[in-house]
C-alpha atoms as a PDB file:
ATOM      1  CA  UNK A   1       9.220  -3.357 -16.088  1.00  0.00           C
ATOM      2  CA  UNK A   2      11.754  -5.524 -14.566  1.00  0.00           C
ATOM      3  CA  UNK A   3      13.429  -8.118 -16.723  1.00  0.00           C
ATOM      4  CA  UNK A   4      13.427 -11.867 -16.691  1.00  0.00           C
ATOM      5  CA  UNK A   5      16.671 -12.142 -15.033  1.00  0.00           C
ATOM      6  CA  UNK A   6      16.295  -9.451 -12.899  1.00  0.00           C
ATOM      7  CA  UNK A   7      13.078 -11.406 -11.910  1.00  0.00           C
ATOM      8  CA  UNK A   8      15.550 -14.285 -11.588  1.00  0.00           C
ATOM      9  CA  UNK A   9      17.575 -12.651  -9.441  1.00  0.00           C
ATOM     10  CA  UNK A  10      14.880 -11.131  -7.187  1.00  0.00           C
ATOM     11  CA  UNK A  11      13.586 -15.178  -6.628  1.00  0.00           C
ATOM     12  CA  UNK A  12      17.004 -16.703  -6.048  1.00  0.00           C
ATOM     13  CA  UNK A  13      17.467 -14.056  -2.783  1.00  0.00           C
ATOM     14  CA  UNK A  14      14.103 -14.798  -0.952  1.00  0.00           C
ATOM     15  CA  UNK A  15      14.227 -16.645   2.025  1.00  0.00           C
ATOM     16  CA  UNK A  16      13.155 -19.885   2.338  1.00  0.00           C
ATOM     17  CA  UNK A  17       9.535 -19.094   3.524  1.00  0.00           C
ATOM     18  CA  UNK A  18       8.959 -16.389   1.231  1.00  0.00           C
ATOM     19  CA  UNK A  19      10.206 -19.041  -1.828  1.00  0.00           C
ATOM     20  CA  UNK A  20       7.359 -20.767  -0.544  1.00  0.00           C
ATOM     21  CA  UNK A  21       4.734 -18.080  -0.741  1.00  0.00           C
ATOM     22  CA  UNK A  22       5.785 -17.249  -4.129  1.00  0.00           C
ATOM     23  CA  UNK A  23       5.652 -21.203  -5.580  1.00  0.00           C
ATOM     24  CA  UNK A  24       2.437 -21.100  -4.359  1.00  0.00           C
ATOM     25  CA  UNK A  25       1.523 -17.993  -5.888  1.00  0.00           C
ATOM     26  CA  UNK A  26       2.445 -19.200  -8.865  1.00  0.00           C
ATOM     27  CA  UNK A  27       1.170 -22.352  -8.952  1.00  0.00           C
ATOM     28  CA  UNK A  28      -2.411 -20.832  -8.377  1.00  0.00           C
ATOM     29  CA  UNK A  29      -1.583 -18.039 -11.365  1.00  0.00           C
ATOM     30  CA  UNK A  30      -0.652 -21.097 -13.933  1.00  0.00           C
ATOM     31  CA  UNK A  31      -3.470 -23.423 -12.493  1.00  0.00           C
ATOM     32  CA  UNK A  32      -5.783 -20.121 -13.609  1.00  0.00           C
ATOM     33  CA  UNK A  33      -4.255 -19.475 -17.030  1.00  0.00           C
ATOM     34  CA  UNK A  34      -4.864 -23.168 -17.446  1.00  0.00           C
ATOM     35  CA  UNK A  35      -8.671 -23.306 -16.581  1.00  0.00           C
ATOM     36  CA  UNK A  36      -8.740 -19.078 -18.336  1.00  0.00           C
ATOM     37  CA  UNK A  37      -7.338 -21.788 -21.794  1.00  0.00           C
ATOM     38  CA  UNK A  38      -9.559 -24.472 -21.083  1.00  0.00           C
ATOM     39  CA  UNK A  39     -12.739 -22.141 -21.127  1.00  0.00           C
ATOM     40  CA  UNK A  40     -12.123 -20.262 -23.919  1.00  0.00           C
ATOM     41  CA  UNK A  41     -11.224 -23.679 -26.324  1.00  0.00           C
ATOM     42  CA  UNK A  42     -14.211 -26.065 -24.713  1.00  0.00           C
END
């Protein structure tokens, strides 16, 4: 398992297009953990 600043790392040397990919990926994986919260509390 790689570690948060390796992770770190690995994000600050994409290229500009595939910084992009992965902001989007991660926006949708938050937006999902979010709703994943919301159904388990309402």
């Amino acid at each position: 398992m790689l570690t948060l600043e390796q992770i770190k790392s690995a994000i600050l040397q994409l290229p500009p297009d595939e910084f992009q990919k992965f902001l989007e990926l991660f926006s949708d994986l938050d937006y999902q953990r979010w709703d994943d919260q919301l159904e388990r509390y309402c």
